[in-house]
PDB file of N, CA and C in Angstrom:
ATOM      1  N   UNK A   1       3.105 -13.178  -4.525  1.00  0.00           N
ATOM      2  CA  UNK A   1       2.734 -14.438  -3.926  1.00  0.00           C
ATOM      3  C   UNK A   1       2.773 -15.529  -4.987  1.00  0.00           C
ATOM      4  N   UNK A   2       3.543 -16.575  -4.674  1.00  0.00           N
ATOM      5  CA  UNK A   2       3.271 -17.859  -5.279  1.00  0.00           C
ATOM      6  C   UNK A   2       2.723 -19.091  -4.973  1.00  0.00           C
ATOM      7  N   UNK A   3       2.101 -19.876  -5.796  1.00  0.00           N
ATOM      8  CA  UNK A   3       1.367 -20.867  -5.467  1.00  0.00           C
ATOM      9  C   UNK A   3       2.391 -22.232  -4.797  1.00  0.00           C
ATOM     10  N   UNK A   4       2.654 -22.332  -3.757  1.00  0.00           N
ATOM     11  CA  UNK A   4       3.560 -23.098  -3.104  1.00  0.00           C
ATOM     12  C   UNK A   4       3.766 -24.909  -3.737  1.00  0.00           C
ATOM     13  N   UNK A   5       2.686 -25.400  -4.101  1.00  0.00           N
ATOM     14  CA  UNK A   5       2.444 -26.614  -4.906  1.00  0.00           C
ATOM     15  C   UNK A   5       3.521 -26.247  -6.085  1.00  0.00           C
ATOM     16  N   UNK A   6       2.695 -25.684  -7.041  1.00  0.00           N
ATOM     17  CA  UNK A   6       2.643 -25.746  -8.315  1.00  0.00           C
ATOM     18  C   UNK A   6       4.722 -25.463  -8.415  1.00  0.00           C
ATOM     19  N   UNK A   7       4.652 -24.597  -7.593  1.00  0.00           N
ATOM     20  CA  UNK A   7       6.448 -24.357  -7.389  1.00  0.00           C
ATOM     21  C   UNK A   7       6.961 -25.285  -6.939  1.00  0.00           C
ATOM     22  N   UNK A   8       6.729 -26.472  -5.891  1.00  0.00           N
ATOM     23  CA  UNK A   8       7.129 -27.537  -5.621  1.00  0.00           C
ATOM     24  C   UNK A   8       7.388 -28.173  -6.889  1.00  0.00           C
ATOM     25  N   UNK A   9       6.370 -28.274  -7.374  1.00  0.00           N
ATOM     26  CA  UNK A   9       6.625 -29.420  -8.699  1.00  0.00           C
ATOM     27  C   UNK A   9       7.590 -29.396  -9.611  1.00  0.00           C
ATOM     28  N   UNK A  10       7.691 -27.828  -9.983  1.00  0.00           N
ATOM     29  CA  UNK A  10       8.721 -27.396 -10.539  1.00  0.00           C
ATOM     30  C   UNK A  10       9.837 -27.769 -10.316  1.00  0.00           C
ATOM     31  N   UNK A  11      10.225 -27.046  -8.861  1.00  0.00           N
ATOM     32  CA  UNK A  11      11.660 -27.760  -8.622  1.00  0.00           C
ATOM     33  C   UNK A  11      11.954 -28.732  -8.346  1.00  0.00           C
ATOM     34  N   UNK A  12      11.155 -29.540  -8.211  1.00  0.00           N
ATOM     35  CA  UNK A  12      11.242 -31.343  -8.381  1.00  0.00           C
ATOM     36  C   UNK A  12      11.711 -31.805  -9.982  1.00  0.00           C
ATOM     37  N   UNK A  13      10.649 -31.147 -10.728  1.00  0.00           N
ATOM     38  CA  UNK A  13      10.867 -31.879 -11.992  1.00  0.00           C
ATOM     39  C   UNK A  13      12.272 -31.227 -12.792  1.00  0.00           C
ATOM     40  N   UNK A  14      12.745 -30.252 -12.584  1.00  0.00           N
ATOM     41  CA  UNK A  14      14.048 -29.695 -12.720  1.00  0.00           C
ATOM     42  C   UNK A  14      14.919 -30.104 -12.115  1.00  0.00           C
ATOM     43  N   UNK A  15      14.797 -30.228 -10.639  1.00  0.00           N
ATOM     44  CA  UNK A  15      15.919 -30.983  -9.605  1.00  0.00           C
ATOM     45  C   UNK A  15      16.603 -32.141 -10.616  1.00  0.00           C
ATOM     46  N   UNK A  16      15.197 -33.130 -10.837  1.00  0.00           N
ATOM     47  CA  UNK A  16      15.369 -34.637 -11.134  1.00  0.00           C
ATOM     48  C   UNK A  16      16.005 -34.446 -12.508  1.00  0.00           C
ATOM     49  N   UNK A  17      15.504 -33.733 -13.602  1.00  0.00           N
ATOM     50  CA  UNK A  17      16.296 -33.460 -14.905  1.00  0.00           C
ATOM     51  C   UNK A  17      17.726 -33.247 -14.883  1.00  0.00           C
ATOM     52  N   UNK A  18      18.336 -32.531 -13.704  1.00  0.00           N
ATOM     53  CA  UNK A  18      19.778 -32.259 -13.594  1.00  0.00           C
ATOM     54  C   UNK A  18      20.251 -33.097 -12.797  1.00  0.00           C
ATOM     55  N   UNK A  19      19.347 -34.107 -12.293  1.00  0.00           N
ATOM     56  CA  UNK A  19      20.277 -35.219 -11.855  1.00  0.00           C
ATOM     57  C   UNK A  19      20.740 -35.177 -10.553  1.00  0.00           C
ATOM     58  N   UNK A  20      20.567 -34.269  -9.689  1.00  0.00           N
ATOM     59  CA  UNK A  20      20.508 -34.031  -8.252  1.00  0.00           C
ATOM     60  C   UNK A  20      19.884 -34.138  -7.434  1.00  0.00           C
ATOM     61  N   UNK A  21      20.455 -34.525  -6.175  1.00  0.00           N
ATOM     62  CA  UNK A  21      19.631 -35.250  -5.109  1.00  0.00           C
ATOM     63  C   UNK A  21      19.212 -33.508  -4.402  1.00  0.00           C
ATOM     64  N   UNK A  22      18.077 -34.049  -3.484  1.00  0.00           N
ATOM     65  CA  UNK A  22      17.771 -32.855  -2.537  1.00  0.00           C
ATOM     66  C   UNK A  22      18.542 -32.369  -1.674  1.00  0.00           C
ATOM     67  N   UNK A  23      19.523 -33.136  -1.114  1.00  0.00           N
ATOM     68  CA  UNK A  23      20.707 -32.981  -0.498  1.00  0.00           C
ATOM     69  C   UNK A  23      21.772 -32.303  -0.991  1.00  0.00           C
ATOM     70  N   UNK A  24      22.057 -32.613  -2.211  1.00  0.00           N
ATOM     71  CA  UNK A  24      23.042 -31.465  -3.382  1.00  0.00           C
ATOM     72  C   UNK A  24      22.595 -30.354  -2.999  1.00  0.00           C
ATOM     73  N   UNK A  25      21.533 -30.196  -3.712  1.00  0.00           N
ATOM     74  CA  UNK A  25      20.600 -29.067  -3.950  1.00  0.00           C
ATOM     75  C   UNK A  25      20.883 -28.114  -2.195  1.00  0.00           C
ATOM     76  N   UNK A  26      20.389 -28.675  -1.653  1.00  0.00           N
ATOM     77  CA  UNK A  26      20.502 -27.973  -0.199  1.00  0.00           C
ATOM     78  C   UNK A  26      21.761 -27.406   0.798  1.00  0.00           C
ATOM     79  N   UNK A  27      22.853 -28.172  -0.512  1.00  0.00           N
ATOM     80  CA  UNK A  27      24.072 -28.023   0.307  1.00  0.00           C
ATOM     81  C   UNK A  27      24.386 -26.765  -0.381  1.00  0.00           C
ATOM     82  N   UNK A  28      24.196 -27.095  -1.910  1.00  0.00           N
ATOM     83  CA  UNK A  28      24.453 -25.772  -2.786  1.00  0.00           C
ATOM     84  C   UNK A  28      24.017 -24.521  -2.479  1.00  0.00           C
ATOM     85  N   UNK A  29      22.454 -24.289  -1.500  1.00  0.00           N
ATOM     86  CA  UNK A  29      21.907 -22.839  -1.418  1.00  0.00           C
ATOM     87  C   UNK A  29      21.799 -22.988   0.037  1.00  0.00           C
ATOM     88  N   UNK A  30      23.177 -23.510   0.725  1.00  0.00           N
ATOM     89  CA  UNK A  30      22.884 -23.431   2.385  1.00  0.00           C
ATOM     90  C   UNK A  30      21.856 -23.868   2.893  1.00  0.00           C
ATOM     91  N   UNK A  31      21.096 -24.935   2.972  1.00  0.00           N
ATOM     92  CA  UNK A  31      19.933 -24.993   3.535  1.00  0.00           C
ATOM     93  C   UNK A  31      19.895 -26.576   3.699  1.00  0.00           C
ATOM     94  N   UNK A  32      18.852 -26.829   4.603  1.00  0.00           N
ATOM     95  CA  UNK A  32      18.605 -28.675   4.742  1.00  0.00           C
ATOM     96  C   UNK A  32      17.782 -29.310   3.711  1.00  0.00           C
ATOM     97  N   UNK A  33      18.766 -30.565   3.928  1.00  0.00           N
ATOM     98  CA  UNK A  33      17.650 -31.516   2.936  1.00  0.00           C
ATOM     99  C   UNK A  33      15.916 -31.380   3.063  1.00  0.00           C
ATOM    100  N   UNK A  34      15.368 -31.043   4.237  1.00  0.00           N
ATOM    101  CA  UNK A  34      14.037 -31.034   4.765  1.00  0.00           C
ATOM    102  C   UNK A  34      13.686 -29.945   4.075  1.00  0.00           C
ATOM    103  N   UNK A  35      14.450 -29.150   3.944  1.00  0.00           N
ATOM    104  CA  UNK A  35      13.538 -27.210   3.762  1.00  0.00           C
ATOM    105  C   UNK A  35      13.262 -27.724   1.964  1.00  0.00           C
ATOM    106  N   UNK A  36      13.829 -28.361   1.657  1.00  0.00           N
ATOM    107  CA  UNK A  36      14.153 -28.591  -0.027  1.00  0.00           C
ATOM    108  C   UNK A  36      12.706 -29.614  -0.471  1.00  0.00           C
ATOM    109  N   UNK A  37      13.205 -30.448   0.470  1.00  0.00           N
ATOM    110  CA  UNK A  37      11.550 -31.314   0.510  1.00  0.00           C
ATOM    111  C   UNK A  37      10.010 -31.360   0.322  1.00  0.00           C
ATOM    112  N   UNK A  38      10.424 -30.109   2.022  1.00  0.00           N
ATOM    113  CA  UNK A  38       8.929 -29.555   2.561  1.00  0.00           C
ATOM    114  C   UNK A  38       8.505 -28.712   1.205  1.00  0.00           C
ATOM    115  N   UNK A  39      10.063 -28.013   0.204  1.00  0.00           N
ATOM    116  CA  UNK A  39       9.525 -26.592  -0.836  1.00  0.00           C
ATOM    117  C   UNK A  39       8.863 -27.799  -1.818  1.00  0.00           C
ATOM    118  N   UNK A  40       9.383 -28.571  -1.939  1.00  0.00           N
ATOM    119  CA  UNK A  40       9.258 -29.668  -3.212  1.00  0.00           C
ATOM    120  C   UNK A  40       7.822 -30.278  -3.178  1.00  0.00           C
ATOM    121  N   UNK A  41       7.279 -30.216  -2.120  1.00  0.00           N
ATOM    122  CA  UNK A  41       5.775 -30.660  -1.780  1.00  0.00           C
ATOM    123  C   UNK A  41       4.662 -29.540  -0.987  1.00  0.00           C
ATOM    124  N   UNK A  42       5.258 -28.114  -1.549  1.00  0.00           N
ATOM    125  CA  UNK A  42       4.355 -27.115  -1.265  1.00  0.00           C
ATOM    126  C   UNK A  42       3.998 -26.865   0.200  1.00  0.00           C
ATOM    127  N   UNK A  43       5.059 -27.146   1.112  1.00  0.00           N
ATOM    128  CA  UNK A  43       4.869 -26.861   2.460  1.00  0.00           C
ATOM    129  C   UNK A  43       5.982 -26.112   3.032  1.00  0.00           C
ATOM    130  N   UNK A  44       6.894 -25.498   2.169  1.00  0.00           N
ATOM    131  CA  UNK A  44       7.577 -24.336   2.295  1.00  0.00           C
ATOM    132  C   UNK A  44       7.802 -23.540   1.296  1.00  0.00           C
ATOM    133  N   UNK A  45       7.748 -22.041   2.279  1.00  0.00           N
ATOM    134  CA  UNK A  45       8.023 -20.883   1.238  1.00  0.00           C
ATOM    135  C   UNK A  45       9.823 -20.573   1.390  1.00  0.00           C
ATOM    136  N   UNK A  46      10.100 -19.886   0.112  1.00  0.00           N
ATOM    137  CA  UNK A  46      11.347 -19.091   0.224  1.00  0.00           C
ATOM    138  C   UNK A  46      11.624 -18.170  -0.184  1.00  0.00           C
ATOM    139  N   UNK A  47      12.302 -17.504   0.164  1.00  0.00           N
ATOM    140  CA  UNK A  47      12.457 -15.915  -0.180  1.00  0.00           C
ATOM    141  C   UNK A  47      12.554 -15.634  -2.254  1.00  0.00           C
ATOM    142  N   UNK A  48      12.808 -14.525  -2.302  1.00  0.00           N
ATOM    143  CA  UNK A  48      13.586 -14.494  -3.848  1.00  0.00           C
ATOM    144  C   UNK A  48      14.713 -14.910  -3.761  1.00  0.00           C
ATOM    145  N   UNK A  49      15.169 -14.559  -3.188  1.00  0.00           N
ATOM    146  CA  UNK A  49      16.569 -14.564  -3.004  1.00  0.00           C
ATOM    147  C   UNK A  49      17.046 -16.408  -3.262  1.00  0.00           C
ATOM    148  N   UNK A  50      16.133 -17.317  -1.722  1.00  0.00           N
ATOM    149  CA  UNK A  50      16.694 -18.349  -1.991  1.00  0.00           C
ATOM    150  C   UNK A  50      16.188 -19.279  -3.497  1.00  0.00           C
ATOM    151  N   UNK A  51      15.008 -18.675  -4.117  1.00  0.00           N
ATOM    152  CA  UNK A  51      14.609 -19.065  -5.154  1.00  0.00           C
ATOM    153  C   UNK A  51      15.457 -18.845  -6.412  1.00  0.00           C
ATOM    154  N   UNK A  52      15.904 -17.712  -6.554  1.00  0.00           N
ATOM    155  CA  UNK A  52      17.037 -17.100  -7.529  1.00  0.00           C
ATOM    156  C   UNK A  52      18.349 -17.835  -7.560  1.00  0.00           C
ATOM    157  N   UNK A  53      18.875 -18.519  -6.266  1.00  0.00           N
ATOM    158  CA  UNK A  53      19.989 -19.093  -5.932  1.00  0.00           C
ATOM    159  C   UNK A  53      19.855 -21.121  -6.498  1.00  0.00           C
ATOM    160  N   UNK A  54      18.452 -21.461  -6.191  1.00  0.00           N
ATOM    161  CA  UNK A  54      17.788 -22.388  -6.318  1.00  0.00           C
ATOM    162  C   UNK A  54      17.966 -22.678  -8.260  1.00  0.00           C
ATOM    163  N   UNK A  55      17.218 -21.686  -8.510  1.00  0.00           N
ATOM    164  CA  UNK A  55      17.104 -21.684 -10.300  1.00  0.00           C
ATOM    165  C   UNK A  55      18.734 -21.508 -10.930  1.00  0.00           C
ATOM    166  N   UNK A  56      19.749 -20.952 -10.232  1.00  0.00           N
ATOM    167  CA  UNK A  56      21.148 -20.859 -10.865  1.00  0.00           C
ATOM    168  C   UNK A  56      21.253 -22.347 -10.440  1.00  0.00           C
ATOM    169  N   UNK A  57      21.574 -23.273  -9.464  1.00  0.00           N
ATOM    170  CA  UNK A  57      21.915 -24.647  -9.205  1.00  0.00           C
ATOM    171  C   UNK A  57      21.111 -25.126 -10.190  1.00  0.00           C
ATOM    172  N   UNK A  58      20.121 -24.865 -10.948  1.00  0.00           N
ATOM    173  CA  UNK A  58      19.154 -25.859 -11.700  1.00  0.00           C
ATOM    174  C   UNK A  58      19.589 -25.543 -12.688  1.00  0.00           C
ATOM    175  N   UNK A  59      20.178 -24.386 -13.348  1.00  0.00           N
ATOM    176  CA  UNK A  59      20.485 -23.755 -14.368  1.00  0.00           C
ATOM    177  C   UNK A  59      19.429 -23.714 -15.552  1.00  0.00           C
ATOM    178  N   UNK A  60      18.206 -23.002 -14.347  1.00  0.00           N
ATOM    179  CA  UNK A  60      16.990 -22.366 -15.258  1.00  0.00           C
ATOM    180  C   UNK A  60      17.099 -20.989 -14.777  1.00  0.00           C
ATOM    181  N   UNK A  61      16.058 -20.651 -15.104  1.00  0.00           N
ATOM    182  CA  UNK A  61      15.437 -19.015 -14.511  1.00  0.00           C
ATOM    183  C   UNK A  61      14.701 -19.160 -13.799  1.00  0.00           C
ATOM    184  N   UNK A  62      15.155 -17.463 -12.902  1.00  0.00           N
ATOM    185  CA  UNK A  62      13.693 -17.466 -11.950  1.00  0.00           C
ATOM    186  C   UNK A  62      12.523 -17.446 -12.367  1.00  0.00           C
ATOM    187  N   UNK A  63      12.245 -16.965 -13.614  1.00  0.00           N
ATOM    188  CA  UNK A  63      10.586 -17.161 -14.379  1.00  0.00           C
ATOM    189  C   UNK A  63      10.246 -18.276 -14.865  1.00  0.00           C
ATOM    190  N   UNK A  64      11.559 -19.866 -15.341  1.00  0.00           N
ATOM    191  CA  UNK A  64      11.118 -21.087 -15.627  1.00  0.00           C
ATOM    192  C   UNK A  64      10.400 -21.786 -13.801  1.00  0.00           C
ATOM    193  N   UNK A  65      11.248 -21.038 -12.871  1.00  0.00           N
ATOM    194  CA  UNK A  65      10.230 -21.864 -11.796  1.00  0.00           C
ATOM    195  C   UNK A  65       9.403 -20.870 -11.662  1.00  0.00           C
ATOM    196  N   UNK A  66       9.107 -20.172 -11.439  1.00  0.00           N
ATOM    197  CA  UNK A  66       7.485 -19.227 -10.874  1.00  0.00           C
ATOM    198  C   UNK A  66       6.137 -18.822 -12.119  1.00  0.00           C
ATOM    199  N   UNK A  67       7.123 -19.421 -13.281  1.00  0.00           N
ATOM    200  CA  UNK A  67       5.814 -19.599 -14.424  1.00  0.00           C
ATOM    201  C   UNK A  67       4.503 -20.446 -13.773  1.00  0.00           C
ATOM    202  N   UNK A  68       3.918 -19.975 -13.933  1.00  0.00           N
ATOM    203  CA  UNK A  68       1.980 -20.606 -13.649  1.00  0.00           C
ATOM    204  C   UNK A  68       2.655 -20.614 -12.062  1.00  0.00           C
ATOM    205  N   UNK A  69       3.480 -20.106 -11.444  1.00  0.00           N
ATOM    206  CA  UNK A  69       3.107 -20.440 -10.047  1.00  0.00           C
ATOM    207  C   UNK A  69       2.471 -18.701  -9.202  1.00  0.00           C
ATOM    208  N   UNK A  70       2.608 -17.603  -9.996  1.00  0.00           N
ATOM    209  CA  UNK A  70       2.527 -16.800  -9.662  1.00  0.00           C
ATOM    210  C   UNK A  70       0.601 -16.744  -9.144  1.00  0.00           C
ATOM    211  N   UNK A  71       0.319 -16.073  -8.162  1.00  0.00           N
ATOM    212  CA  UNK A  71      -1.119 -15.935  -8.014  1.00  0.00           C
ATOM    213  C   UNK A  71      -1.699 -14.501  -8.182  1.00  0.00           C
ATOM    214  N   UNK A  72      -2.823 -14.781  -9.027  1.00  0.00           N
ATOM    215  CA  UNK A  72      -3.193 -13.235  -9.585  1.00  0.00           C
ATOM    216  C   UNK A  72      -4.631 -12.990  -8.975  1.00  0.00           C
ATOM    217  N   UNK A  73      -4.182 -11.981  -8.338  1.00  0.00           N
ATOM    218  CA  UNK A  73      -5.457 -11.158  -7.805  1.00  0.00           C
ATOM    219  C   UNK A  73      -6.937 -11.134  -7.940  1.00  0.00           C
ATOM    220  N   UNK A  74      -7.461 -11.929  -8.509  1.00  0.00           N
ATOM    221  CA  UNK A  74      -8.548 -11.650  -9.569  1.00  0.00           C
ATOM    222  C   UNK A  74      -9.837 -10.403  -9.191  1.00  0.00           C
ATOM    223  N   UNK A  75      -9.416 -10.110  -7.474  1.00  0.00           N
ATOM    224  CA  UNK A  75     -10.982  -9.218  -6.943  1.00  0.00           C
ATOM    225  C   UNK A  75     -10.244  -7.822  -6.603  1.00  0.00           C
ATOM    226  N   UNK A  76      -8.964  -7.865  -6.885  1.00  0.00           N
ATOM    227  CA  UNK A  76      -8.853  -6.322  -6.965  1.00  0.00           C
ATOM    228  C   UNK A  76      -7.191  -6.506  -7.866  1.00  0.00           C
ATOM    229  N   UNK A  77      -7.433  -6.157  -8.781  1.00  0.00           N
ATOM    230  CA  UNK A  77      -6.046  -6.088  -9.369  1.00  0.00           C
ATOM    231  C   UNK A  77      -4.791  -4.645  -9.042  1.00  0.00           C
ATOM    232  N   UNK A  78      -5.271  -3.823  -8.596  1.00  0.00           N
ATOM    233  CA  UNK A  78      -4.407  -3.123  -8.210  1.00  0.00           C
ATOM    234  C   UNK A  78      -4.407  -3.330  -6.591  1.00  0.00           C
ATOM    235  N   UNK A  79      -4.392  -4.661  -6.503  1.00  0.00           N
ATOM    236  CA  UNK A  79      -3.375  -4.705  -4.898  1.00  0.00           C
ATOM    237  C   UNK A  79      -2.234  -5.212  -5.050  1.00  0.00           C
ATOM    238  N   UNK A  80      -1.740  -5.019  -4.225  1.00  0.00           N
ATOM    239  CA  UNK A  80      -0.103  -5.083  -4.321  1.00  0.00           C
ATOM    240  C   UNK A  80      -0.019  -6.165  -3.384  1.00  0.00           C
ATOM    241  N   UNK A  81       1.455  -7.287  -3.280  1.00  0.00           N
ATOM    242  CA  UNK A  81       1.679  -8.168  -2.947  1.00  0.00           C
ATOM    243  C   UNK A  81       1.647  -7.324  -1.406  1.00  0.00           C
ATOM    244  N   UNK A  82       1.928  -6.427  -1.016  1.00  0.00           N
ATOM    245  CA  UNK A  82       1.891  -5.997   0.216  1.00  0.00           C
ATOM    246  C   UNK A  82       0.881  -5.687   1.004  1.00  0.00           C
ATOM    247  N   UNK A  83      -0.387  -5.579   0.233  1.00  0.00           N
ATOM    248  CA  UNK A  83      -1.722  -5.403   0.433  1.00  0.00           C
ATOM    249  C   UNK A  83      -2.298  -6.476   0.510  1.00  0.00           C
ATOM    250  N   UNK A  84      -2.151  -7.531  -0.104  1.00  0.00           N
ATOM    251  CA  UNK A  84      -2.134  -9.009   0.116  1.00  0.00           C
ATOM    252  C   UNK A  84      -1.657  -9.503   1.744  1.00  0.00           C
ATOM    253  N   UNK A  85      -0.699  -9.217   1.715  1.00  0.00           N
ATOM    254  CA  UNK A  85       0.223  -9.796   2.888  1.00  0.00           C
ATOM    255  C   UNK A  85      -0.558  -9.283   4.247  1.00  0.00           C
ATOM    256  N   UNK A  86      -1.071  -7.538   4.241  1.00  0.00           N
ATOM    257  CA  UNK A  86      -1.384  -6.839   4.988  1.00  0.00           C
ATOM    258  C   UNK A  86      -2.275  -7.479   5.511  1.00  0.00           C
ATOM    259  N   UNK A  87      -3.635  -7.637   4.371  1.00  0.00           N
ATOM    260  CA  UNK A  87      -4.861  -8.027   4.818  1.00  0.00           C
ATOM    261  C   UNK A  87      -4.931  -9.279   5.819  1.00  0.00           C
ATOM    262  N   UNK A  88      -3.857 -10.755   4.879  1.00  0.00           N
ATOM    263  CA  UNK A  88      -3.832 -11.988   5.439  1.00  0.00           C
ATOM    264  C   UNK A  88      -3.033 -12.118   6.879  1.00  0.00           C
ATOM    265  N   UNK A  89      -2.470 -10.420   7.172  1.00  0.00           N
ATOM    266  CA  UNK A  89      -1.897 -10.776   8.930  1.00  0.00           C
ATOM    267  C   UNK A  89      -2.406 -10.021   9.693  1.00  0.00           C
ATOM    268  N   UNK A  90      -3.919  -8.838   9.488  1.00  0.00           N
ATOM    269  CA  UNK A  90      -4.737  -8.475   9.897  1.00  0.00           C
ATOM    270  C   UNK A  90      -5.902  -9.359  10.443  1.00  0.00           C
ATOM    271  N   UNK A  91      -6.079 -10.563   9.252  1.00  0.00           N
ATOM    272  CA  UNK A  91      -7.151 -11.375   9.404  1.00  0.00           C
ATOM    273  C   UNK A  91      -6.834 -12.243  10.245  1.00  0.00           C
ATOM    274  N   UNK A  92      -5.570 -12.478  10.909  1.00  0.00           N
ATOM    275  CA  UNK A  92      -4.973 -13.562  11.741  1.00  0.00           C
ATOM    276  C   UNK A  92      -4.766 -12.785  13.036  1.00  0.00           C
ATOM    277  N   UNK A  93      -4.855 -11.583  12.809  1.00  0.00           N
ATOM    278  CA  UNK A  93      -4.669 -11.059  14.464  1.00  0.00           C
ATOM    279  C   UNK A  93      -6.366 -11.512  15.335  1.00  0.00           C
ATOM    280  N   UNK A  94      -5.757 -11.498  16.844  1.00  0.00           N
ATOM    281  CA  UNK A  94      -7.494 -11.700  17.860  1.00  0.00           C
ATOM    282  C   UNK A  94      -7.515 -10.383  18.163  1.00  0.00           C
ATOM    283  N   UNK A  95      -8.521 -10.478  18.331  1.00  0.00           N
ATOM    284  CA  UNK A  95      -9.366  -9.089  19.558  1.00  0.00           C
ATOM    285  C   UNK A  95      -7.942  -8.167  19.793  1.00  0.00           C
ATOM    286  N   UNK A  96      -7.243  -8.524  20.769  1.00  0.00           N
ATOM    287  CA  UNK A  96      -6.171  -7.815  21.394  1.00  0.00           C
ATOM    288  C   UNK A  96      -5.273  -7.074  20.587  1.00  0.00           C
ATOM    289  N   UNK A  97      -4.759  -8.059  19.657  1.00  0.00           N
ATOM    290  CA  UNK A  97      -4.061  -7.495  18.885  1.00  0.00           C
ATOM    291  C   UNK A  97      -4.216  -6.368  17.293  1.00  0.00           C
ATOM    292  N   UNK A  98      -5.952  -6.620  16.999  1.00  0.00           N
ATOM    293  CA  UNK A  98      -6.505  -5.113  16.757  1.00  0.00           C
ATOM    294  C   UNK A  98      -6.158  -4.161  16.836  1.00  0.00           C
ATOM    295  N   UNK A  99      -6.882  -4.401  18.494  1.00  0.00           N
ATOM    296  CA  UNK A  99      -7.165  -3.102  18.853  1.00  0.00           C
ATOM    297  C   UNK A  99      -6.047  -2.877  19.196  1.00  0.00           C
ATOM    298  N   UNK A 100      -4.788  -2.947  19.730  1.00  0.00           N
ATOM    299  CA  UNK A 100      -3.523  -2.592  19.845  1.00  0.00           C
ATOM    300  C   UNK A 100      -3.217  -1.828  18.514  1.00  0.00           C
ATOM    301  N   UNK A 101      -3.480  -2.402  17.232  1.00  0.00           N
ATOM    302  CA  UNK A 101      -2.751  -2.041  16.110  1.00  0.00           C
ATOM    303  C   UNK A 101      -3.712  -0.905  15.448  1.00  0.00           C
ATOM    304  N   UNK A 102      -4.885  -0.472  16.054  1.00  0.00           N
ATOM    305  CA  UNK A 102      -5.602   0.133  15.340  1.00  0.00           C
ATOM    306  C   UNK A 102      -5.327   1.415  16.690  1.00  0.00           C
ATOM    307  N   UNK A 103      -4.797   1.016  18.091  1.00  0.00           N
ATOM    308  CA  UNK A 103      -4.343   2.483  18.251  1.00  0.00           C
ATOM    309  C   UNK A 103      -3.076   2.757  18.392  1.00  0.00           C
ATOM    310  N   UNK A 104      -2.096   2.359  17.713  1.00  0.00           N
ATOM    311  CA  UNK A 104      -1.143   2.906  17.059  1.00  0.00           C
ATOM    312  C   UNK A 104      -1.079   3.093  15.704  1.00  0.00           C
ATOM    313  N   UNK A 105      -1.959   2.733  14.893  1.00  0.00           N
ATOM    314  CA  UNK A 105      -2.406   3.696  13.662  1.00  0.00           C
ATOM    315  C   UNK A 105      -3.079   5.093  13.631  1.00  0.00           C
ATOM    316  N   UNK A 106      -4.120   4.810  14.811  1.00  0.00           N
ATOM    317  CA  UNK A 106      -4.472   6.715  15.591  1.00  0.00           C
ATOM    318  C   UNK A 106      -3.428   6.956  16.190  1.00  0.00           C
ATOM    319  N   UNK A 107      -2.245   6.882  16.839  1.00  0.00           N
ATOM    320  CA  UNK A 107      -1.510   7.573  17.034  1.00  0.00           C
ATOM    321  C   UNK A 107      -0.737   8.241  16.513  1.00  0.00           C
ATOM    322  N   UNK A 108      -0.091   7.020  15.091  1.00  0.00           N
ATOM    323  CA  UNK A 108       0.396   7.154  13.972  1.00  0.00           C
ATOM    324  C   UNK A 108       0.509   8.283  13.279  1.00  0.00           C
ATOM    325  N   UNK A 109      -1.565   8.357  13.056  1.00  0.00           N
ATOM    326  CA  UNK A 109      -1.835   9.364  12.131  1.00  0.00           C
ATOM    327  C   UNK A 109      -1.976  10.510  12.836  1.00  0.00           C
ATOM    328  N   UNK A 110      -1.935  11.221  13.890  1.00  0.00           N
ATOM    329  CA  UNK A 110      -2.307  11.707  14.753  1.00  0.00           C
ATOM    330  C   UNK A 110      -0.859  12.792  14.689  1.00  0.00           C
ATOM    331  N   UNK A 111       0.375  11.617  15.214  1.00  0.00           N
ATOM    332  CA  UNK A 111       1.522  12.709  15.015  1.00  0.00           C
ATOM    333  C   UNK A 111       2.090  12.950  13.894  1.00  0.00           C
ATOM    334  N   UNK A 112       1.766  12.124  12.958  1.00  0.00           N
ATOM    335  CA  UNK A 112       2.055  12.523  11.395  1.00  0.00           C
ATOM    336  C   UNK A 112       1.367  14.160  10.943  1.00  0.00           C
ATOM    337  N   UNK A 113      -0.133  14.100  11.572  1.00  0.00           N
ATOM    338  CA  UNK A 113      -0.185  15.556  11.202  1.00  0.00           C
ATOM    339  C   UNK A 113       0.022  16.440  11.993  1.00  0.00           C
ATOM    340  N   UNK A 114       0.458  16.080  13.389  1.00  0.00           N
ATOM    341  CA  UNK A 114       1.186  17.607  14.117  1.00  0.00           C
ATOM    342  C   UNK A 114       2.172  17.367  13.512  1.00  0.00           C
ATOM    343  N   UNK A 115       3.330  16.697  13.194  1.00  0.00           N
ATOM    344  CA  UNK A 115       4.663  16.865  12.402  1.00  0.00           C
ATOM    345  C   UNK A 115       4.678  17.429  11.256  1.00  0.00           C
ATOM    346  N   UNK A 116       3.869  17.173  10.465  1.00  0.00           N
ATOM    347  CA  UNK A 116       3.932  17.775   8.763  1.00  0.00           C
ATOM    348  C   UNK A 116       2.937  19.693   8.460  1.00  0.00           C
ATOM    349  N   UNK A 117       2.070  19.430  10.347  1.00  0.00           N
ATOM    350  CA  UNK A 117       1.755  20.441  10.108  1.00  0.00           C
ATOM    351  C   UNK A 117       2.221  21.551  11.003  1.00  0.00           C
ATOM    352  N   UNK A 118       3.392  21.485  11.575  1.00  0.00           N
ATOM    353  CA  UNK A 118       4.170  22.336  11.795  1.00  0.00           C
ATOM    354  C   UNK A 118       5.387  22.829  10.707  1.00  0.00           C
ATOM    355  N   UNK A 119       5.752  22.466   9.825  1.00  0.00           N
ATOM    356  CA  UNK A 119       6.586  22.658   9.199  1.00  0.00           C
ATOM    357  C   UNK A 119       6.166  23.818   8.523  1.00  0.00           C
TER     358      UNK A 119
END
């Protein structure tokens, strides 16, 4: 996870050093002037991928933009960005969608051990 600001700024203040408009920039990694914007003022995310593609047009690195933008765990350090992700689309589900997901995790686990314990 990265801090969406602090990465904005970045590729602003790099954009502007190489002398390119947001529009360059957007034409160069397929994408709209807006998506370049919204990233530039911390109201869009992008993949690695389009970030990696982003830092070659700037002709930095992917670690000159995600320096200080990375966010570190501080209340459990062995969670994983996926454990992160997990929790924050658990905490966004309602009622319904719970309990939906909590019984197909008993089901889950349920035929996981008739499967592994037939073998």
């Amino acid at each position: 996870m990265y801090d969406t600001v602090k990465l904005g700024k970045k590729v602003n203040f790099f954009r502007k050093q190489k002398k390119i408009s947001q529009k360059e920039l957007a034409k160069c990694i397929n994408a709209s002037q807006s998506n370049i914007s919204n990233l530039e003022h911390g109201k869009n995310k992008f993949n690695i991928n389009k970030l990696s593609e982003i830092a070659n047009v700037l002709d930095v690195t992917l670690d000159d933009l995600l320096e200080d933008s990375l966010v570190v765990h501080q209340y459990n350090k062995d969670a994983t960005f996926y454990d992160c992700e997990l929790k924050n689309l658990i905490a966004s589900f309602n009622d319904y969608q719970l309990l939906k997901t909590l019984h197909f995790l008993e089901y889950y686990h349920d035929f996981k051990l008739q499967y592994f314990n037939n073998d």
